[in-house]
Protein backbone atom coordinates (compact mmCIF):
# COMPACT_ATOMS: atom_id res chain seq x y z
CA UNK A 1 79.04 98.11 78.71
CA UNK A 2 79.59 98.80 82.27
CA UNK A 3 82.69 101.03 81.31
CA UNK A 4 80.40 102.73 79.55
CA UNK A 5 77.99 103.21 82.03
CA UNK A 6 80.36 104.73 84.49
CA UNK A 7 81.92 107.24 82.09
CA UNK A 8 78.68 108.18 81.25
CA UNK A 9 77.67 108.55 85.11
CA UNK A 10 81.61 110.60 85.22
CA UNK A 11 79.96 113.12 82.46
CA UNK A 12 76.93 113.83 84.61
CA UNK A 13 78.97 114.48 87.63
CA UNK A 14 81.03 116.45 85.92
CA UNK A 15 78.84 119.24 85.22
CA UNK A 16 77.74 119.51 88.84
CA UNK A 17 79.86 121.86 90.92
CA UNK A 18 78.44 120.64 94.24
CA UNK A 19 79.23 117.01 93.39
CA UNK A 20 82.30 115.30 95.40
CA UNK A 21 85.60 114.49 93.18
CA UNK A 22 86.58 111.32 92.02
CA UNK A 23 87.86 108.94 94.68
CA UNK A 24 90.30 107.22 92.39
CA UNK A 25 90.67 107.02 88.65
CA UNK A 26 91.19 103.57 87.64
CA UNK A 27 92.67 104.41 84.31
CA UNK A 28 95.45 106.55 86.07
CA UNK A 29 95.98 103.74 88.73
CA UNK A 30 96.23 101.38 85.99
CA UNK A 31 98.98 103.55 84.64
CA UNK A 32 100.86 104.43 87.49
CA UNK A 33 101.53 100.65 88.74
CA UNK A 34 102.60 99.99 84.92
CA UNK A 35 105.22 102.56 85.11
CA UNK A 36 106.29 102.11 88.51
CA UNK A 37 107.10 98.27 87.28
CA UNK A 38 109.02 99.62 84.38
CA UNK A 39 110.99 101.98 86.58
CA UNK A 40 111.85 99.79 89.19
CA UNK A 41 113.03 97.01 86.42
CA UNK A 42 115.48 99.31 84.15
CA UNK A 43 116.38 101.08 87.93
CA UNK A 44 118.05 98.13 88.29
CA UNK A 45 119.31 97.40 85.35
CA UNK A 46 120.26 100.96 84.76
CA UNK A 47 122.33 100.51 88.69
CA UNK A 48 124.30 97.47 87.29
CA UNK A 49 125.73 98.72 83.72
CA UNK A 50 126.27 102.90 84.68
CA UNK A 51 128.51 104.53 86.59
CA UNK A 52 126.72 107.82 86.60
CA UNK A 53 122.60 105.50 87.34
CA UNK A 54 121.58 108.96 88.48
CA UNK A 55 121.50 110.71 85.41
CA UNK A 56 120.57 107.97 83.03
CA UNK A 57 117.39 107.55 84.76
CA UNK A 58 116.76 111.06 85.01
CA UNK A 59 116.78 111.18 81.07
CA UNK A 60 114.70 107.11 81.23
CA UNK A 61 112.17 108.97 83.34
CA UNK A 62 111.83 112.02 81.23
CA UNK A 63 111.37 109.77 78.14
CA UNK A 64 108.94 107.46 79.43
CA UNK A 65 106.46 110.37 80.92
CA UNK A 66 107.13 112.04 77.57
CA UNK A 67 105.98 109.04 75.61
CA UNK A 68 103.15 108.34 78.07
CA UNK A 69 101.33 111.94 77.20
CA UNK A 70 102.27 111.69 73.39
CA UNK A 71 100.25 108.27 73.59
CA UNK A 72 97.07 108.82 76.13
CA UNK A 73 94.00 109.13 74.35
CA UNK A 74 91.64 111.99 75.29
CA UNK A 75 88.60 109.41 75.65
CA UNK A 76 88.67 105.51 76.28
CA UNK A 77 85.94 103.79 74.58
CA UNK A 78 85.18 100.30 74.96
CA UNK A 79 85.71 97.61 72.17
């Protein structure tokens, strides 16, 4: 409920041009440190087994952003 509570404290904030932006998102943080852990891990392994890692993780890095749009809802709700 208290997820809840926030978004709908976000929505009310929203509308309000004089109100301050958002300090942090903790949705996008959330996201962020999960792909930075992925990265750094196939980085690696990606280093070890290529001879070209540079453009293999170009394409890994284009895939995974890709796949992290297709696959972000709109609107969180709480289970």
């Amino acid at each position: 409920m208290r997820y809840m509570a926030e978004l709908m404290g976000r929505w009310k904030t929203i509308g309000d041009p004089d109100s301050p932006a958002p300090k942090s998102e903790p949705g996008m943080a959330a996201l962020v440190k999960e792909i930075r852990s992925t990265v750094s891990q196939e980085a690696q392994i990606v280093k070890a087994v290529f001879p070209d890692p540079a453009a293999v993780l170009q394409v890994f890095l284009q895939r995974v952003f890709a796949q992290v749009v297709r696959h972000q809802p709109l609107l969180e709700t709480e289970s």
